[in-house]
PDB file of N, CA and C in Angstrom:
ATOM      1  N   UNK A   1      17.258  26.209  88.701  1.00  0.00           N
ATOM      2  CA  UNK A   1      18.388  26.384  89.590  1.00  0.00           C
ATOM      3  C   UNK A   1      17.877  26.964  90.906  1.00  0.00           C
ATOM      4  N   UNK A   2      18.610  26.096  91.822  1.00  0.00           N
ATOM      5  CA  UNK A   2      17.958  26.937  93.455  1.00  0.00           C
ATOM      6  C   UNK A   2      18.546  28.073  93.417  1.00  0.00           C
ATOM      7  N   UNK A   3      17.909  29.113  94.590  1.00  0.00           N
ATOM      8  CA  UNK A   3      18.432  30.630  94.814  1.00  0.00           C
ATOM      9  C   UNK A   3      19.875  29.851  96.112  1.00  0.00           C
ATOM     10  N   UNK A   4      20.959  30.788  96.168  1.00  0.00           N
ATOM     11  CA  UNK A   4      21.768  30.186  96.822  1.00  0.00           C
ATOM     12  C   UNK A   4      21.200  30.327  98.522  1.00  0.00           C
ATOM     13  N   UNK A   5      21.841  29.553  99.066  1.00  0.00           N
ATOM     14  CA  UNK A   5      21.321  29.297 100.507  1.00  0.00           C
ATOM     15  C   UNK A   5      21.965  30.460 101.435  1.00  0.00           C
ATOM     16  N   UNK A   6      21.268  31.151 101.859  1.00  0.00           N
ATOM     17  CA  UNK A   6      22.205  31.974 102.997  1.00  0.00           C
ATOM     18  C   UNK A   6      23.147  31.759 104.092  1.00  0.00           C
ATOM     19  N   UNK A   7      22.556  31.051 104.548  1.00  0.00           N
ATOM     20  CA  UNK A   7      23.594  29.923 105.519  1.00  0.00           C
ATOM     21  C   UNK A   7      24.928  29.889 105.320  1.00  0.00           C
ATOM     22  N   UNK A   8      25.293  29.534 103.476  1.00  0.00           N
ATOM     23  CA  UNK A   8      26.715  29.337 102.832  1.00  0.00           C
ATOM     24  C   UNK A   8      27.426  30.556 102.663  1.00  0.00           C
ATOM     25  N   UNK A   9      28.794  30.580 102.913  1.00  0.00           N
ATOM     26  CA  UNK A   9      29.419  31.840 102.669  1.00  0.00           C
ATOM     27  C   UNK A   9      29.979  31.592 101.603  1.00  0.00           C
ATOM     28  N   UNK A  10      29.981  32.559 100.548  1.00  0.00           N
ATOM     29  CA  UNK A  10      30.225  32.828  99.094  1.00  0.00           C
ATOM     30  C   UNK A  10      31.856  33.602  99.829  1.00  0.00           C
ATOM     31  N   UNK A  11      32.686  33.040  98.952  1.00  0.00           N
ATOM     32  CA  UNK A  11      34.278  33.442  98.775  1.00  0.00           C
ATOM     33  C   UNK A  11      33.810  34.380  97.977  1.00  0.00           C
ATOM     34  N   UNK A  12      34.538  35.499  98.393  1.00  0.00           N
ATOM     35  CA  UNK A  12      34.404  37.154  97.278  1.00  0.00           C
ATOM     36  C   UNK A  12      36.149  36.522  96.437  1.00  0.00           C
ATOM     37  N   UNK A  13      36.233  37.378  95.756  1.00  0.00           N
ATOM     38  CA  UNK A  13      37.875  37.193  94.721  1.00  0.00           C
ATOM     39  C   UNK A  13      38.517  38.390  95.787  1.00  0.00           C
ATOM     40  N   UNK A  14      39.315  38.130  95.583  1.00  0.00           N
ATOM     41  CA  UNK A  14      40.364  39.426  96.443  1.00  0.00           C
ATOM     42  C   UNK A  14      40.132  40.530  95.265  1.00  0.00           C
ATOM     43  N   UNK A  15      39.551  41.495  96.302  1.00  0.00           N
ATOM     44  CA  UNK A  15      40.071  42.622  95.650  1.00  0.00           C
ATOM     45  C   UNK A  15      41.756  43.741  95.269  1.00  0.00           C
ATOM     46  N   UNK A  16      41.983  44.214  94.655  1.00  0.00           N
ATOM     47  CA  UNK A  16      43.340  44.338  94.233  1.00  0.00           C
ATOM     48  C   UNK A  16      43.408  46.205  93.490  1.00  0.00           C
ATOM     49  N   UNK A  17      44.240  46.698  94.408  1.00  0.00           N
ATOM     50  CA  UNK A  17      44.402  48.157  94.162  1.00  0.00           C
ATOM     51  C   UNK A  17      45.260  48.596  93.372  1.00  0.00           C
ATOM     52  N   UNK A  18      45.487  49.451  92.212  1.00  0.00           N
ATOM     53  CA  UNK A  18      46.746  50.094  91.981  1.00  0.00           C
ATOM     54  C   UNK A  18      47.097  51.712  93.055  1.00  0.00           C
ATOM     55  N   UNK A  19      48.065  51.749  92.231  1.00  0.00           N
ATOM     56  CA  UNK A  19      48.959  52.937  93.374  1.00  0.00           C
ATOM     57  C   UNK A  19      47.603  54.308  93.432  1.00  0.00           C
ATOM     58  N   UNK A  20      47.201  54.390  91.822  1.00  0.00           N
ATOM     59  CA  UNK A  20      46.394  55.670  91.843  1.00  0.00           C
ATOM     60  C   UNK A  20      45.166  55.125  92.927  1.00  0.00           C
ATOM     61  N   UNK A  21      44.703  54.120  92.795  1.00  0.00           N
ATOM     62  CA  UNK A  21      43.673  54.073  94.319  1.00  0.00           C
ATOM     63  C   UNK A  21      43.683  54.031  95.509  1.00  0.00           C
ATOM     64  N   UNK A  22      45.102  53.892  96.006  1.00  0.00           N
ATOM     65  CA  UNK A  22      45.814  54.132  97.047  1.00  0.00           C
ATOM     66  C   UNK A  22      45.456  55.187  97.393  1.00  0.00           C
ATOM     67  N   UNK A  23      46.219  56.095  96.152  1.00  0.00           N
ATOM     68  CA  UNK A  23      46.306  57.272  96.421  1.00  0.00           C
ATOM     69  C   UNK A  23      44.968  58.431  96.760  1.00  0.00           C
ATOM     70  N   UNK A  24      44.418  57.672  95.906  1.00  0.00           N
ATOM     71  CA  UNK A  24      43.143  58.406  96.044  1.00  0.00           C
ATOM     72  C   UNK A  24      42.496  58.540  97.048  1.00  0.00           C
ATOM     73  N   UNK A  25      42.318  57.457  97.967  1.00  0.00           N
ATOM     74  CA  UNK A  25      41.525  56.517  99.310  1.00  0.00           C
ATOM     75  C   UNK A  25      42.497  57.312 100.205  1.00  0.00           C
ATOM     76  N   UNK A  26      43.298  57.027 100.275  1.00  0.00           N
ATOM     77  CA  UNK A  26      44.431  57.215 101.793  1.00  0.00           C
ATOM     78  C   UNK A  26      45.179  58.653 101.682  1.00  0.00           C
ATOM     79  N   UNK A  27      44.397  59.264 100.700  1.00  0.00           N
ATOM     80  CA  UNK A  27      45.521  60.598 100.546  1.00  0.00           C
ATOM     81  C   UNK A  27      46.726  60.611 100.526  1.00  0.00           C
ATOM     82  N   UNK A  28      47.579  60.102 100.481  1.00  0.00           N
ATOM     83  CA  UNK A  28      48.664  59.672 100.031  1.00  0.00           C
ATOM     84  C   UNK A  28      49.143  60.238  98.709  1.00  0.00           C
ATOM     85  N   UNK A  29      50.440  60.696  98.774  1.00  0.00           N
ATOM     86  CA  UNK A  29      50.911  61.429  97.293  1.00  0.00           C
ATOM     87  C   UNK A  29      51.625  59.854  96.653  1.00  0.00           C
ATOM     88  N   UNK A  30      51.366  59.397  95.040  1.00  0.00           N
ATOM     89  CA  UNK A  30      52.336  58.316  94.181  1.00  0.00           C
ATOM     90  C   UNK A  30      53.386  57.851  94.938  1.00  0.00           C
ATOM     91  N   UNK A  31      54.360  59.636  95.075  1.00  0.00           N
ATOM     92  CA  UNK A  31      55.331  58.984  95.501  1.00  0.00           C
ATOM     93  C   UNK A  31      55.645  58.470  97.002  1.00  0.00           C
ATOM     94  N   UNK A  32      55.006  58.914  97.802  1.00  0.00           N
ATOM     95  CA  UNK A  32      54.689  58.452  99.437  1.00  0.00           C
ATOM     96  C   UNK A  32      55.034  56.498  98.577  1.00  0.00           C
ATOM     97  N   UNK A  33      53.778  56.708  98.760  1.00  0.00           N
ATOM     98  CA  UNK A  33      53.185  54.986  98.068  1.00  0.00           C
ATOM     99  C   UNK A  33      54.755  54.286  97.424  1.00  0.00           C
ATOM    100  N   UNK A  34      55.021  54.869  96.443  1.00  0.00           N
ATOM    101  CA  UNK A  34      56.592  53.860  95.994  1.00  0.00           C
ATOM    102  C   UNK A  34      57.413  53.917  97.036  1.00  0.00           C
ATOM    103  N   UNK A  35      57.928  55.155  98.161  1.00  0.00           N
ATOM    104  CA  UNK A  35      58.675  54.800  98.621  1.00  0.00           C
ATOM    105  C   UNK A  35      58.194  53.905  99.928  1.00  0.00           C
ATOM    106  N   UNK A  36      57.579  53.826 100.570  1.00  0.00           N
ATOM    107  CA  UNK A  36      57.019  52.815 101.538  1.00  0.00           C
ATOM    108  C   UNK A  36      57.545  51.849 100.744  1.00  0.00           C
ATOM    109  N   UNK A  37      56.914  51.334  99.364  1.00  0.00           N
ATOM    110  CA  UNK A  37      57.187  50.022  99.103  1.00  0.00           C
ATOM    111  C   UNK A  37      58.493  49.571  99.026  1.00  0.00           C
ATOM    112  N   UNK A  38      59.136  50.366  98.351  1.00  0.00           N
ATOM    113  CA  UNK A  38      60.419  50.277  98.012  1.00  0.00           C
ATOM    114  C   UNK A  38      61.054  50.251  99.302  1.00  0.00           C
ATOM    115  N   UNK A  39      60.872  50.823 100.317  1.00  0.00           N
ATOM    116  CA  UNK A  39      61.384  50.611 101.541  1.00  0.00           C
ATOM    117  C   UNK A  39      61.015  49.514 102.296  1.00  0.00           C
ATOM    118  N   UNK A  40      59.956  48.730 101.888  1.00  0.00           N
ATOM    119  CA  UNK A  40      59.503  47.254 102.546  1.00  0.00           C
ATOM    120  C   UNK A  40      58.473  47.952 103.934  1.00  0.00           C
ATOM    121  N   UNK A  41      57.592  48.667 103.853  1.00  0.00           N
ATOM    122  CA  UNK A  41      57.053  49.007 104.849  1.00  0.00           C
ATOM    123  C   UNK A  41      55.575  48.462 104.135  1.00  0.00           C
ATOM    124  N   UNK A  42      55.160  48.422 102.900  1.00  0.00           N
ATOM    125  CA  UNK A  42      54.154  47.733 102.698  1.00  0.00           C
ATOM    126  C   UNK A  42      55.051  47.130 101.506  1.00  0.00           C
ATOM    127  N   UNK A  43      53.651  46.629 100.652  1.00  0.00           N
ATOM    128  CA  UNK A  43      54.299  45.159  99.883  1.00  0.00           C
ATOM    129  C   UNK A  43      53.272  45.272  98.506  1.00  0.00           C
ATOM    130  N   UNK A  44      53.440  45.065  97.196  1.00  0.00           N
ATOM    131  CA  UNK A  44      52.331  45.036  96.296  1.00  0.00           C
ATOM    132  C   UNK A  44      52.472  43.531  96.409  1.00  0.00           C
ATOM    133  N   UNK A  45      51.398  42.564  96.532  1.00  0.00           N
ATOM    134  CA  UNK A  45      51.028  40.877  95.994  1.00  0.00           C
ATOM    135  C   UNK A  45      50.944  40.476  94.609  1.00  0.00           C
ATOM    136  N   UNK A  46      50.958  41.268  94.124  1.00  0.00           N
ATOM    137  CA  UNK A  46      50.801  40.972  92.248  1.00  0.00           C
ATOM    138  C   UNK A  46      51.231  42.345  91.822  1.00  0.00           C
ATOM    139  N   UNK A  47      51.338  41.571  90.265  1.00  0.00           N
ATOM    140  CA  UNK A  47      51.762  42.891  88.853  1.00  0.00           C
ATOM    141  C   UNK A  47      50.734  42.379  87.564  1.00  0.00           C
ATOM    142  N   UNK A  48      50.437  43.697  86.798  1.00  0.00           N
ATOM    143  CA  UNK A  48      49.777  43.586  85.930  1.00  0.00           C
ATOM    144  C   UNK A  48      50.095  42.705  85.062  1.00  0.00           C
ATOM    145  N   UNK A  49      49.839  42.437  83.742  1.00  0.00           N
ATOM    146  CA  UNK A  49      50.966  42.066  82.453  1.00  0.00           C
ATOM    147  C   UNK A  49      52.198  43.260  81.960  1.00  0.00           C
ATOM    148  N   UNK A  50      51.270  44.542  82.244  1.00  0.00           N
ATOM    149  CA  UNK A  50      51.518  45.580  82.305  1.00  0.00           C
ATOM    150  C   UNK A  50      52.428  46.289  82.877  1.00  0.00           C
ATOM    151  N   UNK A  51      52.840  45.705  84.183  1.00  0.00           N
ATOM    152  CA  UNK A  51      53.877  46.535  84.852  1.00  0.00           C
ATOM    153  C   UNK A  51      53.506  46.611  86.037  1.00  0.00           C
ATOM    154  N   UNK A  52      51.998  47.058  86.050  1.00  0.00           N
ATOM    155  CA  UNK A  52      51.999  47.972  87.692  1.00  0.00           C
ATOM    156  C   UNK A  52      51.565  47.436  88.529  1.00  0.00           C
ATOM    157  N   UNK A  53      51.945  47.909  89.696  1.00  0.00           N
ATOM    158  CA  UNK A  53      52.108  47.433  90.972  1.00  0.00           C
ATOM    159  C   UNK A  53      50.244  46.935  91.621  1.00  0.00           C
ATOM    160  N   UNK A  54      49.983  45.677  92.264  1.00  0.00           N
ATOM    161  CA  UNK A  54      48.551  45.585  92.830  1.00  0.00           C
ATOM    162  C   UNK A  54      48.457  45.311  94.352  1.00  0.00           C
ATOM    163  N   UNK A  55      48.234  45.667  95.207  1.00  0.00           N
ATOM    164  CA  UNK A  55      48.182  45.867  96.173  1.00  0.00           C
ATOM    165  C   UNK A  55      46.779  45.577  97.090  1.00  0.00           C
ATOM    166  N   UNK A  56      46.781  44.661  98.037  1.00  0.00           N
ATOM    167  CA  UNK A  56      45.262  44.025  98.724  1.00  0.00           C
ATOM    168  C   UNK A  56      44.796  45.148  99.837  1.00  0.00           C
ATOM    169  N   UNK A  57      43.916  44.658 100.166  1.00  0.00           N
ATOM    170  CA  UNK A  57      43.203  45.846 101.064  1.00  0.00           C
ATOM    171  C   UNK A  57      43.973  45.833 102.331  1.00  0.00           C
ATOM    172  N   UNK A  58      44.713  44.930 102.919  1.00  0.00           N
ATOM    173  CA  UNK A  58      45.735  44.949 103.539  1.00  0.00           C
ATOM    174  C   UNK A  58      46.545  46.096 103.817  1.00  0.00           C
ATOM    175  N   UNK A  59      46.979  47.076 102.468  1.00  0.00           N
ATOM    176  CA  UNK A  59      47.695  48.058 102.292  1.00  0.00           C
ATOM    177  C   UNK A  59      47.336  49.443 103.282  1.00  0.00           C
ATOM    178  N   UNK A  60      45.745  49.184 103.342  1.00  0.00           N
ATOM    179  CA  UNK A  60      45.067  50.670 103.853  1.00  0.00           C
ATOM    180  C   UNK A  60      45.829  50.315 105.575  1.00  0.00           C
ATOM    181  N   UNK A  61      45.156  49.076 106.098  1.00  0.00           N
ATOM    182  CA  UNK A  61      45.931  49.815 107.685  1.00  0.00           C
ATOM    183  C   UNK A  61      47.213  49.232 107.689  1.00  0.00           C
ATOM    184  N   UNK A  62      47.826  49.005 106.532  1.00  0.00           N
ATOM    185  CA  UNK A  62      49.252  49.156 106.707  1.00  0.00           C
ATOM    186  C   UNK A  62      49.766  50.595 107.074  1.00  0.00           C
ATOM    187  N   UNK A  63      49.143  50.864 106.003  1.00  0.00           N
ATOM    188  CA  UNK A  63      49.406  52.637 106.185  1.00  0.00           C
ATOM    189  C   UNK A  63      48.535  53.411 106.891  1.00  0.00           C
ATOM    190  N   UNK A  64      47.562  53.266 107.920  1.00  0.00           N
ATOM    191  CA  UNK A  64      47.038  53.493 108.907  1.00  0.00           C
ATOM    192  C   UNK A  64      48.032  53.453 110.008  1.00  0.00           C
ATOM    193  N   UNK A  65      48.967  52.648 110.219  1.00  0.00           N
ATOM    194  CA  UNK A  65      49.813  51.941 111.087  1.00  0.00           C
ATOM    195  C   UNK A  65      50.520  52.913 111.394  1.00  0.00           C
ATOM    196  N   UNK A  66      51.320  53.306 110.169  1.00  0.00           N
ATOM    197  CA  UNK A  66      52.669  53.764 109.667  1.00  0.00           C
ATOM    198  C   UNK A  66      52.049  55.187 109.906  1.00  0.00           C
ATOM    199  N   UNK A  67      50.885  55.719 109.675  1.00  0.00           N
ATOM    200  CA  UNK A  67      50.620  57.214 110.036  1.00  0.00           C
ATOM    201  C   UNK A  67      50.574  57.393 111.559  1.00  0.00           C
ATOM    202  N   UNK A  68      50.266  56.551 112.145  1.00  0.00           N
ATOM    203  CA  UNK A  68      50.047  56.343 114.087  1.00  0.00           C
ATOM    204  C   UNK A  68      51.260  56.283 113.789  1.00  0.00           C
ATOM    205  N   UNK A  69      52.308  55.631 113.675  1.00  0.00           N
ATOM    206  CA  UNK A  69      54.098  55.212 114.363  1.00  0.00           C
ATOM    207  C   UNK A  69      54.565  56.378 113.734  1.00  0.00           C
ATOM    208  N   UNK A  70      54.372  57.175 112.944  1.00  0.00           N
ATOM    209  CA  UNK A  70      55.253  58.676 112.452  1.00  0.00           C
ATOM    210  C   UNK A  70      54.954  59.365 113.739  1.00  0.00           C
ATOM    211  N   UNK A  71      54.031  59.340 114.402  1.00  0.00           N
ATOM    212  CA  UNK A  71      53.602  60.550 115.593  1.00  0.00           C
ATOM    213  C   UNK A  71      55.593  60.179 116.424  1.00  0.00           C
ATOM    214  N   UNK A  72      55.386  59.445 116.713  1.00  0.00           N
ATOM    215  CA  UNK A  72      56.658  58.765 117.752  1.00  0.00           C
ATOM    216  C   UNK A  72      57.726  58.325 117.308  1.00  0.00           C
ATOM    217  N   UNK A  73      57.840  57.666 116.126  1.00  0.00           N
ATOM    218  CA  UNK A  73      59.019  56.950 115.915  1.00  0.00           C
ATOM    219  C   UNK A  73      59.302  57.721 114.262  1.00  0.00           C
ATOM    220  N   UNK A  74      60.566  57.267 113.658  1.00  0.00           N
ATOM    221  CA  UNK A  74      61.371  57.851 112.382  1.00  0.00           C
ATOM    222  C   UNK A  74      60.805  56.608 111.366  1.00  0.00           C
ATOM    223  N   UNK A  75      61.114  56.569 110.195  1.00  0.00           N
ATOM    224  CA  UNK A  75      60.460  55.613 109.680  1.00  0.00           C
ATOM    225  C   UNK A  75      61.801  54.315 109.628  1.00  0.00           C
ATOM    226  N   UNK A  76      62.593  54.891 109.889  1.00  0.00           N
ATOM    227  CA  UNK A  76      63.835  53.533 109.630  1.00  0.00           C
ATOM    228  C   UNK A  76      63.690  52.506 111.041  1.00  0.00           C
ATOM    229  N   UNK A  77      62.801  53.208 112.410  1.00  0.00           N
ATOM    230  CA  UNK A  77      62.090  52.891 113.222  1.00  0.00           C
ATOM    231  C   UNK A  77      60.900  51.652 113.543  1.00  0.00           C
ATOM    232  N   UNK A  78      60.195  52.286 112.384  1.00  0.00           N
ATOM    233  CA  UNK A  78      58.606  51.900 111.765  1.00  0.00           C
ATOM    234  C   UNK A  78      59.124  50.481 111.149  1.00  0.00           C
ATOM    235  N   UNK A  79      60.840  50.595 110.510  1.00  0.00           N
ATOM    236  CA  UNK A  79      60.435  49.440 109.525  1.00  0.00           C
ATOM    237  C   UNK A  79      60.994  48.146 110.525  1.00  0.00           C
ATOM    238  N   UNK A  80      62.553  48.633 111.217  1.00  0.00           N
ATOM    239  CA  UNK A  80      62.546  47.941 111.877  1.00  0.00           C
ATOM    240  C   UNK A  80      61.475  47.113 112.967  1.00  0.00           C
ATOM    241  N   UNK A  81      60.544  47.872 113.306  1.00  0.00           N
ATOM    242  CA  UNK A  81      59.445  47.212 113.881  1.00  0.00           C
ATOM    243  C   UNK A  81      58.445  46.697 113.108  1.00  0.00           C
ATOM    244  N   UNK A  82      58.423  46.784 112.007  1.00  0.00           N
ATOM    245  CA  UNK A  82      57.573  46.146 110.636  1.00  0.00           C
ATOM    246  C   UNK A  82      58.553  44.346 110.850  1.00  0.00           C
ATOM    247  N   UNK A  83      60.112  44.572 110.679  1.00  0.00           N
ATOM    248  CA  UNK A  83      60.567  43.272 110.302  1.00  0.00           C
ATOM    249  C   UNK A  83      60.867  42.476 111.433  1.00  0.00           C
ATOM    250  N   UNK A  84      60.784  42.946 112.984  1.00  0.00           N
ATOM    251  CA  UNK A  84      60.109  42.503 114.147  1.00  0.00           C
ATOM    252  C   UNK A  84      59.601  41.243 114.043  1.00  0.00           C
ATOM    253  N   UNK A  85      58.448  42.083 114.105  1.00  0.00           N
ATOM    254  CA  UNK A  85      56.955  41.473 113.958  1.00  0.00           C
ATOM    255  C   UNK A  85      56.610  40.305 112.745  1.00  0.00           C
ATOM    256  N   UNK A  86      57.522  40.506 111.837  1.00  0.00           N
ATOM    257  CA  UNK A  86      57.422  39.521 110.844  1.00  0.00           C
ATOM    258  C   UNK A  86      58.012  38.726 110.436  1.00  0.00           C
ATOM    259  N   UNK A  87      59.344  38.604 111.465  1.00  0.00           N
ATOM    260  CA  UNK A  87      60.546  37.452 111.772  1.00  0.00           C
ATOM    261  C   UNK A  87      59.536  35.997 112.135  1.00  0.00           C
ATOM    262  N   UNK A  88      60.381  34.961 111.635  1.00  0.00           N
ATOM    263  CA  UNK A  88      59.678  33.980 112.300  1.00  0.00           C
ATOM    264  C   UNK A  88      59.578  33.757 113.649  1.00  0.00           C
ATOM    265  N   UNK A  89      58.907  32.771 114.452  1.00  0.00           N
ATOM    266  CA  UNK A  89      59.194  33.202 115.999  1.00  0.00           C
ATOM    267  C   UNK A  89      60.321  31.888 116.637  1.00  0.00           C
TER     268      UNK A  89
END
């Protein structure tokens, strides 16, 4: 078998977070994390068989975002400008 060619870019699998690695990474308390979601300010992309919530790396400057827009704005603020931005055009 050849060694693979460097040239080619190898697709990685998406990586996929639960809430406790959220939490862990972004300092973030559980419940921070549910209510964002539950409020539609971020989004989990999948569920276990299990139940729980999985979330793409996407999530971190979601909530990078949302810590910059607390300086200035309320979060009912934040979301309205979340569903802005994500209206069709």
């Amino acid at each position: 078998m050849e060694p693979p060619n460097p040239s080619e870019q190898l697709e990685l699998p998406p990586k996929y977070y639960r809430i406790g690695d959220i939490v862990r990474y972004a300092g973030l308390s559980r419940q921070t994390i549910h209510n964002y979601t539950t409020m539609g300010l971020i989004r989990e992309v999948q569920w276990t068989p299990g139940g729980h919530r999985l979330y793409d790396e996407s999530v971190f400057y979601r909530l990078r975002q949302i810590a910059g827009l607390k300086r200035t704005k309320t979060i009912t603020q934040i979301r309205r400008l979340f569903e802005e931005q994500e209206a069709p055009a």
